[in-house]
N, C-alpha and C. Protein backbone atom coordinates (compact mmCIF):
# COMPACT_ATOMS: atom_id res chain seq x y z
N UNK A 1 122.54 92.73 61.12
CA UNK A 1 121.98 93.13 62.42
C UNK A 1 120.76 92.25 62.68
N UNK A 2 120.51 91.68 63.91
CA UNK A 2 119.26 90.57 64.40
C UNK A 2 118.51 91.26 64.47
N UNK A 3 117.04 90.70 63.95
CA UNK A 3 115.90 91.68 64.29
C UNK A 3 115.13 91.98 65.83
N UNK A 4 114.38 92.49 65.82
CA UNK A 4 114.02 92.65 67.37
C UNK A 4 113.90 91.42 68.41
N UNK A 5 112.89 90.45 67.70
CA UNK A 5 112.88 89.09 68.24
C UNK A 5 114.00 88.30 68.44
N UNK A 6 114.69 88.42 67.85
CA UNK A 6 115.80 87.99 67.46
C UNK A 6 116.72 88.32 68.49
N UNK A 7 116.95 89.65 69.10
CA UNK A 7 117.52 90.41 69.69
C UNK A 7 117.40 89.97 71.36
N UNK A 8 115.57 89.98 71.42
CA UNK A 8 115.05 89.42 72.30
C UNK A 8 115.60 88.24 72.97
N UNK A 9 115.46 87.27 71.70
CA UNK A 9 115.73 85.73 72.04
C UNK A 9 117.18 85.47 72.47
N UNK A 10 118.28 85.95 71.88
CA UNK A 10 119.65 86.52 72.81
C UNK A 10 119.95 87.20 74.02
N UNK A 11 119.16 88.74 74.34
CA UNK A 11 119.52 89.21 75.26
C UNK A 11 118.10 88.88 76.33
N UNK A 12 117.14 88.49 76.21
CA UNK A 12 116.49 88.53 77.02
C UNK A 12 115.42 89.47 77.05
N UNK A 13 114.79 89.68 78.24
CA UNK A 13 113.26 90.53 77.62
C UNK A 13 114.10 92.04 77.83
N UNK A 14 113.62 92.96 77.30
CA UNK A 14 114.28 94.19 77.17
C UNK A 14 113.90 95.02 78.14
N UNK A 15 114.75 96.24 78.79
CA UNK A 15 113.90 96.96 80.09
C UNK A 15 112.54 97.70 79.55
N UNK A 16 112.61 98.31 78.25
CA UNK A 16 111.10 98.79 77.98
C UNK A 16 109.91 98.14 77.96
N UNK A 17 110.40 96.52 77.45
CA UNK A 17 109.08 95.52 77.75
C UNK A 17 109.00 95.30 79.27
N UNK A 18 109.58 94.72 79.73
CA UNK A 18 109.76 94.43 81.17
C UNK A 18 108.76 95.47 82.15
N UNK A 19 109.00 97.13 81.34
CA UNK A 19 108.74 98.45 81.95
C UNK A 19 106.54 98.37 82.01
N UNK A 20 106.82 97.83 80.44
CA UNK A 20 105.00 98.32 80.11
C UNK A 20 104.72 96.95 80.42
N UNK A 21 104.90 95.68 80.37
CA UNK A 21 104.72 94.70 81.35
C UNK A 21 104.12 94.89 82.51
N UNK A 22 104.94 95.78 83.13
CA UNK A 22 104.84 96.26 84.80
C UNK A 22 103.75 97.27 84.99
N UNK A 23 103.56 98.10 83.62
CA UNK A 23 102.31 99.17 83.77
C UNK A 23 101.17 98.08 83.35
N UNK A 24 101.02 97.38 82.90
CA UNK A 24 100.07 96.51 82.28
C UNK A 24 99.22 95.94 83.62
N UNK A 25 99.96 95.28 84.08
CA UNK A 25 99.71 94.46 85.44
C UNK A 25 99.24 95.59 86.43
N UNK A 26 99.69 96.62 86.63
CA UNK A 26 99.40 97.90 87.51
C UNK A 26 98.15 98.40 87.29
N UNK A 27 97.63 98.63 85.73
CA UNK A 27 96.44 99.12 85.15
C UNK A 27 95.50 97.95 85.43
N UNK A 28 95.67 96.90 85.34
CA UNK A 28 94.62 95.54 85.25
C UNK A 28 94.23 95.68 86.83
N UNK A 29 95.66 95.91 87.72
CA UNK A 29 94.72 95.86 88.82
C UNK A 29 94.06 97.15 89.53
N UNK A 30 93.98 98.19 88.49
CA UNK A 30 93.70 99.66 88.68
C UNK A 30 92.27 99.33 88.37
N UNK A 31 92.07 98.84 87.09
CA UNK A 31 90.93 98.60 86.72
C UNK A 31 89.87 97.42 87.91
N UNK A 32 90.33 96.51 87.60
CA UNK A 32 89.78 95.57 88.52
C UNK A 32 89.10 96.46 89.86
N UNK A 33 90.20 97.13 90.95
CA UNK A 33 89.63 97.75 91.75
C UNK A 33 88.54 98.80 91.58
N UNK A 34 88.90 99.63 90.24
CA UNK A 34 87.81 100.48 89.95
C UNK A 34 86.53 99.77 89.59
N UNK A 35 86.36 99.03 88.98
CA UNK A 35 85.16 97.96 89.03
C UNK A 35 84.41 97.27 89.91
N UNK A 36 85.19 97.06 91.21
CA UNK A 36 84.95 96.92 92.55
C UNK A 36 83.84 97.83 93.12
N UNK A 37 84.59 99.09 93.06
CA UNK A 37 84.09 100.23 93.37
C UNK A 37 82.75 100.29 93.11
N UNK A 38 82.93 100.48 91.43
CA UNK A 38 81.35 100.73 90.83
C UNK A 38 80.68 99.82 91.31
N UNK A 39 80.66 98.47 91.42
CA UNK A 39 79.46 97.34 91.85
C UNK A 39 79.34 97.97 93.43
N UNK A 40 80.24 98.39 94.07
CA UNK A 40 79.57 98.59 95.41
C UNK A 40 78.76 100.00 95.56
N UNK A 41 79.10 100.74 94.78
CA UNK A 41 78.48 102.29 94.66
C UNK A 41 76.89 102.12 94.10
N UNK A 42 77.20 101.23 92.82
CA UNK A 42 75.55 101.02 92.64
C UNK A 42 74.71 100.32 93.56
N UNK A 43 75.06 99.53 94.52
CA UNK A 43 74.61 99.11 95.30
C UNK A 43 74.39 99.58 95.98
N UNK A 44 75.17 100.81 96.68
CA UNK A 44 74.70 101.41 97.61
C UNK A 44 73.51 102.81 97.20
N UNK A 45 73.77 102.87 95.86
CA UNK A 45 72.53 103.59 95.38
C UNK A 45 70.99 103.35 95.23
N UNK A 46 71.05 101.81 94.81
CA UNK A 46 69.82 101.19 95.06
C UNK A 46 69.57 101.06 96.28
N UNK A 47 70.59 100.86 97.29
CA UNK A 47 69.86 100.58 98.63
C UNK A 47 69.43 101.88 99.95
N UNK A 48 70.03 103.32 98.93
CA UNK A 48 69.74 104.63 99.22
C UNK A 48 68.27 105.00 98.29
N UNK A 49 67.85 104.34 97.18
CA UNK A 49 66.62 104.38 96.63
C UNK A 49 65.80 104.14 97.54
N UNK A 50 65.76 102.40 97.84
CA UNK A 50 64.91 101.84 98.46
C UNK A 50 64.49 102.19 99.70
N UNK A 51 65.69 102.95 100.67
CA UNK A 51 65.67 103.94 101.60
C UNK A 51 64.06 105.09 101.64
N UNK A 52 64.66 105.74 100.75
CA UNK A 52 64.13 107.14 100.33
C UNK A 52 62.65 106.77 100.19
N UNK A 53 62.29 105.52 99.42
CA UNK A 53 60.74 105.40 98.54
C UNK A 53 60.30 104.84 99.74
N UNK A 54 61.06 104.32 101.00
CA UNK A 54 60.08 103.81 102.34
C UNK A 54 60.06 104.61 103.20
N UNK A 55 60.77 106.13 103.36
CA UNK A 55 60.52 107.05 104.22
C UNK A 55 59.67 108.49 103.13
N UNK A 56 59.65 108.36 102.12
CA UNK A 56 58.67 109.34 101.22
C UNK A 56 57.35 108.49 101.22
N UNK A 57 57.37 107.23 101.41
CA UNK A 57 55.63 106.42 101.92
C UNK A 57 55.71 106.93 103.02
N UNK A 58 56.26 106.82 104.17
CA UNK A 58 55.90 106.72 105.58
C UNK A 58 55.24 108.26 105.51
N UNK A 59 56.34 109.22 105.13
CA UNK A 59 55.73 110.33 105.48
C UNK A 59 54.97 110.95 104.97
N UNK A 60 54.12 110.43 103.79
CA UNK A 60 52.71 110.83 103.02
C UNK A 60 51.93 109.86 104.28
N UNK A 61 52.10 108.78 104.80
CA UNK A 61 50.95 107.94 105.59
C UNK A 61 50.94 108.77 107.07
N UNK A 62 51.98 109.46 107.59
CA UNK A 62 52.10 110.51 108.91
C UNK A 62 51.45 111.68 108.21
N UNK A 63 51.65 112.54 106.85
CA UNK A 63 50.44 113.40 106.46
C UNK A 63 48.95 113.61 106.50
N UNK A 64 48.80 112.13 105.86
CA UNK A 64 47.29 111.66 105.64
C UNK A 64 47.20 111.54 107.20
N UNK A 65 47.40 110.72 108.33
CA UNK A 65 47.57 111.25 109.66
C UNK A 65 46.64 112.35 110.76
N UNK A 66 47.64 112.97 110.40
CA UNK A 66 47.73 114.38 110.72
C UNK A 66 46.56 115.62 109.70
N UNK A 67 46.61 115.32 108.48
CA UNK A 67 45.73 116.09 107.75
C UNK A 67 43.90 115.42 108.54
N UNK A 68 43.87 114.16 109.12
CA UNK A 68 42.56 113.45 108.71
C UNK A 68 42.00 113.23 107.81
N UNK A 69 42.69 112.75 106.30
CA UNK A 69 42.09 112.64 105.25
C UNK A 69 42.13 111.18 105.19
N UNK A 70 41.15 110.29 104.77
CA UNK A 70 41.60 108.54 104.57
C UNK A 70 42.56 108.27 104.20
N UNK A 71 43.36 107.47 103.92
CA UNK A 71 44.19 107.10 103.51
C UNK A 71 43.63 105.61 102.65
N UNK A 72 44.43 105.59 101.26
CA UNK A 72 43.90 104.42 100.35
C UNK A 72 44.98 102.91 101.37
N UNK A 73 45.76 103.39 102.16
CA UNK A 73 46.36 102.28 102.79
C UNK A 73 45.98 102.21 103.85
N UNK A 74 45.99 101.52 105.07
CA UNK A 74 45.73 101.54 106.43
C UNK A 74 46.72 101.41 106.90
N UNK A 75 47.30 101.82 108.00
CA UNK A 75 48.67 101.81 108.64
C UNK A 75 48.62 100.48 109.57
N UNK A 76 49.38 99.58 109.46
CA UNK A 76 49.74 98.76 110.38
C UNK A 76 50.35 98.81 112.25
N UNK A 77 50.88 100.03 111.97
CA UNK A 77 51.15 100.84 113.80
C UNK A 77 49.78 101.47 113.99
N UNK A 78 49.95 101.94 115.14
CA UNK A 78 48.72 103.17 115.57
C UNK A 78 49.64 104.66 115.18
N UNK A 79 48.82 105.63 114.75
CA UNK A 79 49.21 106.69 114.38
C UNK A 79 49.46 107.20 115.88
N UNK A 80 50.43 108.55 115.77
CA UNK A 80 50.24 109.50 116.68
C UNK A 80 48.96 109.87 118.19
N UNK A 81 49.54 109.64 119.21
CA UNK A 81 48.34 110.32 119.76
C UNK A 81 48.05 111.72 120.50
N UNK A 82 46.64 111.87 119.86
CA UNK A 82 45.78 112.89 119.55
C UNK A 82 45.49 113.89 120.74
């Protein structure tokens, strides 16, 4: 009896290889896309950070404002009017 390779090299690639072949290529591009994903998700997390830390300044500089306490920054607009 020929061994597997052997078997191979006569009949050709077999339907079970052929089969996980086909899942192989399916997963690579499962993966690939899921990797996609993540680079754009973290990105959009940092750019939901950077968001957040320029409207949590703004609205301590509209506090200080409104409280009349100095502020260690000076605002570049004119505040609110009074």
């Amino acid at each position: 009896m020929p061994s597997a390779p052997e078997r191979t090299a006569q009949c050709g690639t077999s339907e079970v290889e052929t089969r996980l072949r086909t899942k192989i290529v399916t997963l690579k591009t499962t993966i690939t896309n899921k990797n996609a994903d993540i680079t754009r998700l973290r990105d959009d997390v940092n750019g939901f950070l950077a968001e957040n830390t320029r409207l949590t300044l703004e609205n301590q500089e509209l506090r200080d404002v409104l409280s009349g306490t100095a502020a260690n920054v000076t605002p570049l607009r004119s505040g609110p009017v009074r």
